[in-house]
C-alpha atoms as a PDB file:
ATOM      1  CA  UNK A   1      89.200 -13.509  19.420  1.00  0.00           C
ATOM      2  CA  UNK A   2      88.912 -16.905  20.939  1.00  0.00           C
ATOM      3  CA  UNK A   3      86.809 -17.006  24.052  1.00  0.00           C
ATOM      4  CA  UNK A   4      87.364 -20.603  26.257  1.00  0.00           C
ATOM      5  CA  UNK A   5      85.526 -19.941  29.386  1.00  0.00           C
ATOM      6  CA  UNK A   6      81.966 -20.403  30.227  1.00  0.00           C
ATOM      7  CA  UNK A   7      79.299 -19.570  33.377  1.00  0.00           C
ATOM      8  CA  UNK A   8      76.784 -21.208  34.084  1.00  0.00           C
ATOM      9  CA  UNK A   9      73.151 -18.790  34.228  1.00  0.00           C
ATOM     10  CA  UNK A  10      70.524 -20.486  36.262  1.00  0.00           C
ATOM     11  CA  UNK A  11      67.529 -19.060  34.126  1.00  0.00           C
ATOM     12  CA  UNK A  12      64.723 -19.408  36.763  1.00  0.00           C
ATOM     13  CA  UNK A  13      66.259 -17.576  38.939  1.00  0.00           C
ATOM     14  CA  UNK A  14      67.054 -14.712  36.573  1.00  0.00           C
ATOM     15  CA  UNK A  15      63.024 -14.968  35.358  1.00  0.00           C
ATOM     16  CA  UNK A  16      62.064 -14.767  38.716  1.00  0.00           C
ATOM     17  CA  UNK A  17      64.342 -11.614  39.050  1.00  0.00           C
ATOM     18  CA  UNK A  18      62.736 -10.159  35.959  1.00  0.00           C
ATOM     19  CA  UNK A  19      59.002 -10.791  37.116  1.00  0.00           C
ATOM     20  CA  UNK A  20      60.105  -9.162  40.607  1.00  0.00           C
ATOM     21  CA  UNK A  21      61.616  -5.998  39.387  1.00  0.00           C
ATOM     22  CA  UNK A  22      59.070  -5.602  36.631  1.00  0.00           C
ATOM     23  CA  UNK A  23      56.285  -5.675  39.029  1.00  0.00           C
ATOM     24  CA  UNK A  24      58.154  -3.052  41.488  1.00  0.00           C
ATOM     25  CA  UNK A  25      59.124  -0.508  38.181  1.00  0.00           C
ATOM     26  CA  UNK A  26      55.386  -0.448  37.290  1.00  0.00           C
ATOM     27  CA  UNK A  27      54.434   0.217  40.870  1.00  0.00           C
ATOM     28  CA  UNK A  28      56.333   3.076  40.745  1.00  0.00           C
ATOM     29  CA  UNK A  29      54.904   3.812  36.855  1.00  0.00           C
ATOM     30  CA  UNK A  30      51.389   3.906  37.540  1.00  0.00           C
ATOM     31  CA  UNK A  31      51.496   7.302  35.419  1.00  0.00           C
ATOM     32  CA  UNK A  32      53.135   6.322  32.627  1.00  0.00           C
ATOM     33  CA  UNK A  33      51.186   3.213  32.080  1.00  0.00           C
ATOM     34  CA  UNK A  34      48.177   5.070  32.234  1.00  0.00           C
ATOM     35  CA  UNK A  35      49.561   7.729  29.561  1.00  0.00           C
ATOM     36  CA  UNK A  36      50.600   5.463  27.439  1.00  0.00           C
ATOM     37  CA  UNK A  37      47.861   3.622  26.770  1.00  0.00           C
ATOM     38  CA  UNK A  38      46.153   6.975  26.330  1.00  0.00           C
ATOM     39  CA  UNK A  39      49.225   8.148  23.794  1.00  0.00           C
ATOM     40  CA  UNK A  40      48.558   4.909  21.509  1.00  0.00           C
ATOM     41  CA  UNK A  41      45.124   6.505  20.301  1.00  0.00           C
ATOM     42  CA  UNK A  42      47.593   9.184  17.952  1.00  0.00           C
ATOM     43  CA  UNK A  43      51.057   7.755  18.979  1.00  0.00           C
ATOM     44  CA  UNK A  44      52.361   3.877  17.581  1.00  0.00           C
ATOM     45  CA  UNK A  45      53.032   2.384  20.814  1.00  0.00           C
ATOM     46  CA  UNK A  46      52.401   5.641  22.780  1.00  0.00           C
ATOM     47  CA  UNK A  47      55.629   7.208  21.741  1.00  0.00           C
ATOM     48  CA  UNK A  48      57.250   8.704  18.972  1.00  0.00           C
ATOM     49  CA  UNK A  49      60.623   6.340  18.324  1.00  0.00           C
ATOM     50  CA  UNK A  50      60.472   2.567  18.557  1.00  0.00           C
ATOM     51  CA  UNK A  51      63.117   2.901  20.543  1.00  0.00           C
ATOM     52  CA  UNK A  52      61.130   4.531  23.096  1.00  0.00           C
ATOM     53  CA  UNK A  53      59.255   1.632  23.554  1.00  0.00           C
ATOM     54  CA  UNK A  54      61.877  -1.016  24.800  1.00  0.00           C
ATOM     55  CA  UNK A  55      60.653  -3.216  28.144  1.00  0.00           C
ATOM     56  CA  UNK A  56      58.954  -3.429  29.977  1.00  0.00           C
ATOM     57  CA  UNK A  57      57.718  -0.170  29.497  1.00  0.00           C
ATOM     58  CA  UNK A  58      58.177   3.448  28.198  1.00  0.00           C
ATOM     59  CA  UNK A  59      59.163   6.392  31.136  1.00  0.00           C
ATOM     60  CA  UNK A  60      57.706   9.300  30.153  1.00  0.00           C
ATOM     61  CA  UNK A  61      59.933  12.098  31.242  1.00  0.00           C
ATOM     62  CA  UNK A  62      58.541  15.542  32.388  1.00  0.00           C
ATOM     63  CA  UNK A  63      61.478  17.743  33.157  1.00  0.00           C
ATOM     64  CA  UNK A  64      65.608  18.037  33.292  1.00  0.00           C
ATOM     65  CA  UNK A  65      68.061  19.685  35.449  1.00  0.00           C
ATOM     66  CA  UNK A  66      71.648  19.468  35.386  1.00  0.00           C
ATOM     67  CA  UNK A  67      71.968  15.907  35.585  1.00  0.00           C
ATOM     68  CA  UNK A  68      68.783  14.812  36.713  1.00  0.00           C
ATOM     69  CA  UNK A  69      65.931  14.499  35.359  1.00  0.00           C
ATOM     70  CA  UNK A  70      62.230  13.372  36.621  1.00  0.00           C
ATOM     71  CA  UNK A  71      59.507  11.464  34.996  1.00  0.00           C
ATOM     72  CA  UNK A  72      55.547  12.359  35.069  1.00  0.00           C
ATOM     73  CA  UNK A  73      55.346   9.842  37.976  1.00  0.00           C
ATOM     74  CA  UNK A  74      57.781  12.501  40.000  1.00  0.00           C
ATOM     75  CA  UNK A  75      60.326   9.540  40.260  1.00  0.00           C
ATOM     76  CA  UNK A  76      64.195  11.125  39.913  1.00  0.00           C
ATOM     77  CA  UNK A  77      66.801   9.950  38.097  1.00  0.00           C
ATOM     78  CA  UNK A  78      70.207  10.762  37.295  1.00  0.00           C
ATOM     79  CA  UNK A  79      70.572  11.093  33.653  1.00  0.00           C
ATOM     80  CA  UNK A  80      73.517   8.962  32.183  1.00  0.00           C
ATOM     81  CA  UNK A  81      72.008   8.760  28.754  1.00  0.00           C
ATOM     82  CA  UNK A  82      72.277  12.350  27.888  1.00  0.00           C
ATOM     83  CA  UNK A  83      70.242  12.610  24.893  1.00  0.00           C
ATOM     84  CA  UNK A  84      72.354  10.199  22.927  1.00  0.00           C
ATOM     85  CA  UNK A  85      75.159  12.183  23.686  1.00  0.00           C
ATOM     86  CA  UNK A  86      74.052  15.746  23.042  1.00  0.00           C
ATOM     87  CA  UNK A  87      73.194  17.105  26.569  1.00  0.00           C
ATOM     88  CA  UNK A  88      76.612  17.291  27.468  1.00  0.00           C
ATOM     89  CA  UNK A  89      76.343  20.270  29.328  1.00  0.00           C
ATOM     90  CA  UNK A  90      73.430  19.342  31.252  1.00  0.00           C
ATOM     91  CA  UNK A  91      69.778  20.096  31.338  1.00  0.00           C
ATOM     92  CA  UNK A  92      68.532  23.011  31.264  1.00  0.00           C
ATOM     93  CA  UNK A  93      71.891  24.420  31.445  1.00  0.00           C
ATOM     94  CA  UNK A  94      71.248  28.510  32.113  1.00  0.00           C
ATOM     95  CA  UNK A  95      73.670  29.753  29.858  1.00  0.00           C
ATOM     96  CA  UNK A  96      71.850  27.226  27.035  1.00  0.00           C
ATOM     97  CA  UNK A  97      68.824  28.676  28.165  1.00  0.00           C
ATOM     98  CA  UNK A  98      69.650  32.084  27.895  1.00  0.00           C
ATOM     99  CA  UNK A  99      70.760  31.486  24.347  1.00  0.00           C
ATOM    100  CA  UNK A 100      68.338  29.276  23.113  1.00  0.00           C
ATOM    101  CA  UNK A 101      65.638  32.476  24.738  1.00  0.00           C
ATOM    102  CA  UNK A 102      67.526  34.752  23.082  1.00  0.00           C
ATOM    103  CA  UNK A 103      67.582  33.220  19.572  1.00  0.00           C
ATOM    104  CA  UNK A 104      63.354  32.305  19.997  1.00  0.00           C
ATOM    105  CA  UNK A 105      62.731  36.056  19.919  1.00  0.00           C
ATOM    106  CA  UNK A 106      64.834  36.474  16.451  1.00  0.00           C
ATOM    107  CA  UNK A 107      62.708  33.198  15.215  1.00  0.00           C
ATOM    108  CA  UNK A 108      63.781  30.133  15.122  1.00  0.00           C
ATOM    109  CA  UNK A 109      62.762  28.172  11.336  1.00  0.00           C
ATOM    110  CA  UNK A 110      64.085  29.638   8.270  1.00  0.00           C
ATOM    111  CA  UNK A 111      64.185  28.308   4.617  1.00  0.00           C
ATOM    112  CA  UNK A 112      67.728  30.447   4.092  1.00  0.00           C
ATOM    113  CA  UNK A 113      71.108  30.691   5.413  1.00  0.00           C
ATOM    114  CA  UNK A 114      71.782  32.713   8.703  1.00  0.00           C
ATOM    115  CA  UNK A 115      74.878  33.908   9.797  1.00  0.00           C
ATOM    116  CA  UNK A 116      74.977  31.390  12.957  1.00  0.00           C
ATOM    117  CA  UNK A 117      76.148  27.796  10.964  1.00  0.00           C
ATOM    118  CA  UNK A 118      79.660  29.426  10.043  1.00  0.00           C
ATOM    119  CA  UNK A 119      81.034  30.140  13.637  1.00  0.00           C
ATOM    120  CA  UNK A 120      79.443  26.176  14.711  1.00  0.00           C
ATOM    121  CA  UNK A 121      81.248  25.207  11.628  1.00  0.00           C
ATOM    122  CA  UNK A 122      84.119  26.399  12.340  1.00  0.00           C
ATOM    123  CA  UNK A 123      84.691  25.000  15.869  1.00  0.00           C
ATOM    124  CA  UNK A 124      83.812  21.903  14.462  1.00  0.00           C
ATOM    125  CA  UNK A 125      86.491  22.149  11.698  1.00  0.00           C
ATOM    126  CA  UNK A 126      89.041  22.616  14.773  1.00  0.00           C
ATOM    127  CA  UNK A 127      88.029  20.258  16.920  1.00  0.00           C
ATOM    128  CA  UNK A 128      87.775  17.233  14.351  1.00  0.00           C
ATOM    129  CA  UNK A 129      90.141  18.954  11.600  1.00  0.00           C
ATOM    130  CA  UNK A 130      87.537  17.922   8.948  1.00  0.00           C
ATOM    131  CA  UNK A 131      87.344  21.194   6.748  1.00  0.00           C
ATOM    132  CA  UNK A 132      83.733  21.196   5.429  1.00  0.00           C
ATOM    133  CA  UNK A 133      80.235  20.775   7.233  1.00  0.00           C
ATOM    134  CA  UNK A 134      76.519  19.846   6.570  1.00  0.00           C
ATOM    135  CA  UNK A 135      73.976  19.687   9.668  1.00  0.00           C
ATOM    136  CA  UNK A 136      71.673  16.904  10.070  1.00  0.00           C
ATOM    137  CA  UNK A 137      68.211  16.572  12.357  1.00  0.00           C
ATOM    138  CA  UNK A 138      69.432  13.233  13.342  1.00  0.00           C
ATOM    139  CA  UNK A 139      71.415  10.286  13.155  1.00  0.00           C
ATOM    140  CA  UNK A 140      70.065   8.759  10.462  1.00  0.00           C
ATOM    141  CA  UNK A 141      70.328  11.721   8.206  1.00  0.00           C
ATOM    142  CA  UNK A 142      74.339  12.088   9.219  1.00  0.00           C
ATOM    143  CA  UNK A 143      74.414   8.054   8.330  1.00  0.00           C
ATOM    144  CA  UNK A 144      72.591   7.833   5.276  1.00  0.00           C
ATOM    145  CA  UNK A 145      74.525  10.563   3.901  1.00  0.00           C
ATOM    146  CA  UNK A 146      77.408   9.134   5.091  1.00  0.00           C
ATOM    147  CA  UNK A 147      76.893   5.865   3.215  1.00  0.00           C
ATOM    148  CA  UNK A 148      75.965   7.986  -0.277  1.00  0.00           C
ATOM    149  CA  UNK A 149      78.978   9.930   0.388  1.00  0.00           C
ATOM    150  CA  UNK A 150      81.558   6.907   0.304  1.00  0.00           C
ATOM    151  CA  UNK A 151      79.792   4.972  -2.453  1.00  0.00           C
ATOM    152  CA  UNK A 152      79.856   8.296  -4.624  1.00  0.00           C
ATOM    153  CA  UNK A 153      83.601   8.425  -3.944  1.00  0.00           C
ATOM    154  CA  UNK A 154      84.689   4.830  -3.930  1.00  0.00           C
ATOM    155  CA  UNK A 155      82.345   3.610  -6.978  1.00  0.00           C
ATOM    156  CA  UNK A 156      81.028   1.299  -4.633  1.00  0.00           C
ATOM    157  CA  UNK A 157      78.515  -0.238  -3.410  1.00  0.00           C
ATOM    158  CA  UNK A 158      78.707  -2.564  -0.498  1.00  0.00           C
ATOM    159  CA  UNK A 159      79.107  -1.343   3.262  1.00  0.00           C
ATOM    160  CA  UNK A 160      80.885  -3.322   5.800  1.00  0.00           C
ATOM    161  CA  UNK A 161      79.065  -2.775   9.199  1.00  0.00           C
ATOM    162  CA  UNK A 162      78.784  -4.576  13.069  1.00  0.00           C
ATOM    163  CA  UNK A 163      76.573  -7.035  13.322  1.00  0.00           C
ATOM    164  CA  UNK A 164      73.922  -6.174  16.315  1.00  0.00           C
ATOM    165  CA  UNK A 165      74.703  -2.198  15.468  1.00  0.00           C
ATOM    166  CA  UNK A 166      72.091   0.184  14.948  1.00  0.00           C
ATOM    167  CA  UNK A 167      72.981   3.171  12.843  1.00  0.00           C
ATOM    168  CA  UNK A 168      69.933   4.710  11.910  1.00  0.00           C
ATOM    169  CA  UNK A 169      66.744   3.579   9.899  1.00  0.00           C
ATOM    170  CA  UNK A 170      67.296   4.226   6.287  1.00  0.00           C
ATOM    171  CA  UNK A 171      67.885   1.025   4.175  1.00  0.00           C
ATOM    172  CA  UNK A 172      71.342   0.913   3.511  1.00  0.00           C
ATOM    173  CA  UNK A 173      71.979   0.285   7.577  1.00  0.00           C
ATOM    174  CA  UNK A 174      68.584  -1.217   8.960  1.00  0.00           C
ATOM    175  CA  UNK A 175      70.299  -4.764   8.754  1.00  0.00           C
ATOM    176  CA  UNK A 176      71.378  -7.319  11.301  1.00  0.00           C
ATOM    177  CA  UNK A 177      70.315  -4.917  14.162  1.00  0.00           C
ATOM    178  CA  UNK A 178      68.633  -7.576  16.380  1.00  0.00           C
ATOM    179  CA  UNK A 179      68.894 -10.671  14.311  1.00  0.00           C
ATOM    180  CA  UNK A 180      66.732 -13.146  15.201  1.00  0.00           C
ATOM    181  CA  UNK A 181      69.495 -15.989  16.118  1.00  0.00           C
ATOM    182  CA  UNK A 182      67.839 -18.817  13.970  1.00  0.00           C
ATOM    183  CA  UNK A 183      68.635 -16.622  11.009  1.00  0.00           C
ATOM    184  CA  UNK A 184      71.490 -15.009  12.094  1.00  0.00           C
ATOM    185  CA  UNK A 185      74.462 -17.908  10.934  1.00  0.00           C
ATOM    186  CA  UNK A 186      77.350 -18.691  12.283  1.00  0.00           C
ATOM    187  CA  UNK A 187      79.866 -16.107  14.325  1.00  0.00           C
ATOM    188  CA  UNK A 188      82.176 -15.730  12.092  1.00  0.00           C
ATOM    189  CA  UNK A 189      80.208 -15.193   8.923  1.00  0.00           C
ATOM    190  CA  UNK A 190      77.246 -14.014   9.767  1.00  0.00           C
ATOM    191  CA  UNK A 191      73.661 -13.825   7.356  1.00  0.00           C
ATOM    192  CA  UNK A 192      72.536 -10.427   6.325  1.00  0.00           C
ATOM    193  CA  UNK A 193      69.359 -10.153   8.215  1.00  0.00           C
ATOM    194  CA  UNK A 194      67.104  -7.082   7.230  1.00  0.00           C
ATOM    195  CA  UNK A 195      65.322  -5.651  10.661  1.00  0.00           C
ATOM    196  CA  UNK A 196      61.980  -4.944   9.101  1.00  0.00           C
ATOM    197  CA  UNK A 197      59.397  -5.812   6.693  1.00  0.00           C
ATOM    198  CA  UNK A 198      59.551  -3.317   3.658  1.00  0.00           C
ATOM    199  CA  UNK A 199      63.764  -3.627   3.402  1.00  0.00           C
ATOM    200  CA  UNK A 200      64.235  -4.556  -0.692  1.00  0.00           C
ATOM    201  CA  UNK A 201      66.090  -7.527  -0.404  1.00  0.00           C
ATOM    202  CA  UNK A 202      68.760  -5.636  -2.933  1.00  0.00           C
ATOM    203  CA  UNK A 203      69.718  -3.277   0.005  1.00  0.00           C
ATOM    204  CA  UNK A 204      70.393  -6.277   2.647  1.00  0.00           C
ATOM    205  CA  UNK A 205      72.257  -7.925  -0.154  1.00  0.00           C
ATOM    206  CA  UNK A 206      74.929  -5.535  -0.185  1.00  0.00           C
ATOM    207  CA  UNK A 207      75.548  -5.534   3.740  1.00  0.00           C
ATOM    208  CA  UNK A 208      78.419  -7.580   5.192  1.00  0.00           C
ATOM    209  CA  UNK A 209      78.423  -8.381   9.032  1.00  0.00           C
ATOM    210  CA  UNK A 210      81.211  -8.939  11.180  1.00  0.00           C
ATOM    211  CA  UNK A 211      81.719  -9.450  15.308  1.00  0.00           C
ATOM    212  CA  UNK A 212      82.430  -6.350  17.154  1.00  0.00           C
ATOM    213  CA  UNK A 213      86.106  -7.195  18.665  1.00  0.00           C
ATOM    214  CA  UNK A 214      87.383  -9.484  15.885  1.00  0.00           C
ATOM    215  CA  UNK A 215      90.112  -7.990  13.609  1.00  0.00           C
ATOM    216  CA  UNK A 216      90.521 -11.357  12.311  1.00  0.00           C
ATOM    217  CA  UNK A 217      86.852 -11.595  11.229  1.00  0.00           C
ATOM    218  CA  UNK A 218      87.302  -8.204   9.567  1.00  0.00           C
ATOM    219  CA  UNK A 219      90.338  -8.934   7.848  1.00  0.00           C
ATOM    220  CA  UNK A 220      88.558 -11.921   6.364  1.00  0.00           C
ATOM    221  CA  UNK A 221      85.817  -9.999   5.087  1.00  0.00           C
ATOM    222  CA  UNK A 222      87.842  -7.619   3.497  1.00  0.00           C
ATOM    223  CA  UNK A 223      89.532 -10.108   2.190  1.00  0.00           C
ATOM    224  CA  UNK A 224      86.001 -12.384   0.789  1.00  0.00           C
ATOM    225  CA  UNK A 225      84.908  -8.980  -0.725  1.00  0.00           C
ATOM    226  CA  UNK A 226      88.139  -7.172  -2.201  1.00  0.00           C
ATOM    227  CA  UNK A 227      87.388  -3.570  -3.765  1.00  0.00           C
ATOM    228  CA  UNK A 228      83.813  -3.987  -3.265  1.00  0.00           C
ATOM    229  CA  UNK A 229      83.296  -2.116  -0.121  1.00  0.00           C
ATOM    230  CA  UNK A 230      82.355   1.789  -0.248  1.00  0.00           C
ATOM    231  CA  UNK A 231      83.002   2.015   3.542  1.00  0.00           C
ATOM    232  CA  UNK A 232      82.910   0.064   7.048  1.00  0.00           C
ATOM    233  CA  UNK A 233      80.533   1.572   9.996  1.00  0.00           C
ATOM    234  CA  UNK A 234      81.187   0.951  13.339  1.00  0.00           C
ATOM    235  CA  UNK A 235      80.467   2.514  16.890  1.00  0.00           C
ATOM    236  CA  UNK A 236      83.589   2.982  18.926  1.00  0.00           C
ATOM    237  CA  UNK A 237      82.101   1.304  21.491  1.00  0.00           C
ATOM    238  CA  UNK A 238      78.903  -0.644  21.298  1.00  0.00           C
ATOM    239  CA  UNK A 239      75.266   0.523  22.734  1.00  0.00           C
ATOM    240  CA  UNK A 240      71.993  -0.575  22.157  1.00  0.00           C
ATOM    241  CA  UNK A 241      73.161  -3.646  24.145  1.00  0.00           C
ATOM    242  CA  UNK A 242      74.319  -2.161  27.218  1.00  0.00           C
ATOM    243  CA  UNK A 243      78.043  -1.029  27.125  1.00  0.00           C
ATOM    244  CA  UNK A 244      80.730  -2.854  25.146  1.00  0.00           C
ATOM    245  CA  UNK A 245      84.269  -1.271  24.619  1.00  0.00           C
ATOM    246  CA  UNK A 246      86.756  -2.395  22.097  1.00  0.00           C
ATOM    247  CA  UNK A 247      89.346  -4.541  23.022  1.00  0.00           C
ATOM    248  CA  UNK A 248      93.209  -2.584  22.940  1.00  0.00           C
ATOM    249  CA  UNK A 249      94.183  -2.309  19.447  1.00  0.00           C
ATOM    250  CA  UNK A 250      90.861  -3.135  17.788  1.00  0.00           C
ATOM    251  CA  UNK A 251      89.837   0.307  16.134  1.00  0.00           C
ATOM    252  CA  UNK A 252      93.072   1.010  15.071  1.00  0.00           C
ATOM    253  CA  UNK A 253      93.515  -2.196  13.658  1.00  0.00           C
ATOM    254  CA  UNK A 254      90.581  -1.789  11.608  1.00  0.00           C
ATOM    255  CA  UNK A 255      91.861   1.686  10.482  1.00  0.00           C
END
């Protein structure tokens, strides 16, 4: 994908814009600062996820309803992140918290099978007409698996993914997340970066990047690295950086 056009960005200005809305979101955080720096005596960074502690500043949230929910400061907000996708229905939805009430009083942890996975299995089977099902505690898990899955199948070993993706923290994916751009390379090859300190250098060295948007780039990869790749990961649309939607065409191409 060729891109000709440029805009100008006067910087200042958008510092200056930075500084100013910084300085009004911690007025209205007076709480959460406070908390956090009282979290960081137990918590890394005051919160449990890294990603919880993106700038300027961690918003501690205290409740949910429907499709609000309000912060410890008792600042609202309408909720358009959803849980990464798995409040759906809401917060605090009644019906959910019926069931969730009545299910507490049966217990709730158990080191056996219960009769409840086979009828969430089976909806899942019909909506996604994938016959068989494992449940994970998170992303990661459903990821990592996902990655031992295909190389176990393929006899493979190398994983095609987006570069500036995040797919979980386990090593096979933790690379290229937010490369720093000095090590990054060029756009249309870019370096295997590995996000954090403690990545072997053997797991970044069988990650291949590619630009979201660019069947070309793709095709070129597969192309570089012919029957070496147990899989290719890829968001249907791009987060972690905002929004960004495929172009027409683009994820079926790559299928």
């Amino acid at each position: 994908m060729a891109t000709t056009e440029s805009v100008e960005i006067d910087l200042a200005w958008v510092e200056e814009l930075t500084k100013r809305e910084t300085e009004a979101l911690d007025r209205r955080h007076a709480r959460s600062l406070a908390y956090r720096e009282d979290a960081k005596r137990f918590l890394p960074g005051g919160v449990s996820s890294s990603w919880q502690s993106w700038p300027p500043h961690p918003i501690y949230v205290r409740r949910g309803e429907g499709s609000h929910v309000w912060d410890i400061d008792g600042n609202e907000y309408v909720d358009l992140h959803n849980g990464y996708g798995v409040m759906v229905m809401g917060h605090a939805h009644p019906k959910v918290v019926e069931a969730v009430q009545r299910r507490v009083e049966l217990g709730t942890h158990f080191a056996q099978p219960t009769e409840a996975a086979l009828p969430v299995a089976e909806n899942l089977a019909e909506r996604y007409r994938l016959p068989q099902w494992r449940f994970g505690n998170s992303g990661t898990e459903a990821t990592l698996d996902a990655c031992r899955i295909s190389r176990a199948h393929t006899g493979r070993s190398k994983i095609l993914k987006i570069e500036g993706t995040y797919h979980g923290h386990h090593d096979s994916l933790m690379v290229s997340v937010f490369p720093d751009e000095e090590k990054a390379g060029p756009r249309d090859h870019p370096v295997a970066v590995p996000q954090t300190l403690g990545l072997p250098k053997e797991f970044v060295d069988l990650v291949v990047n590619v630009p979201f948007n660019d069947l070309e780039a793709a095709k070129k990869a597969f192309a570089e690295h012919a029957g070496e790749f147990a899989c290719m990961i890829v968001e249907p649309a791009m987060t972690n950086c905002g929004l960004v939607f495929p172009d027409a065409g683009y994820l079926a191409g790559l299928k």
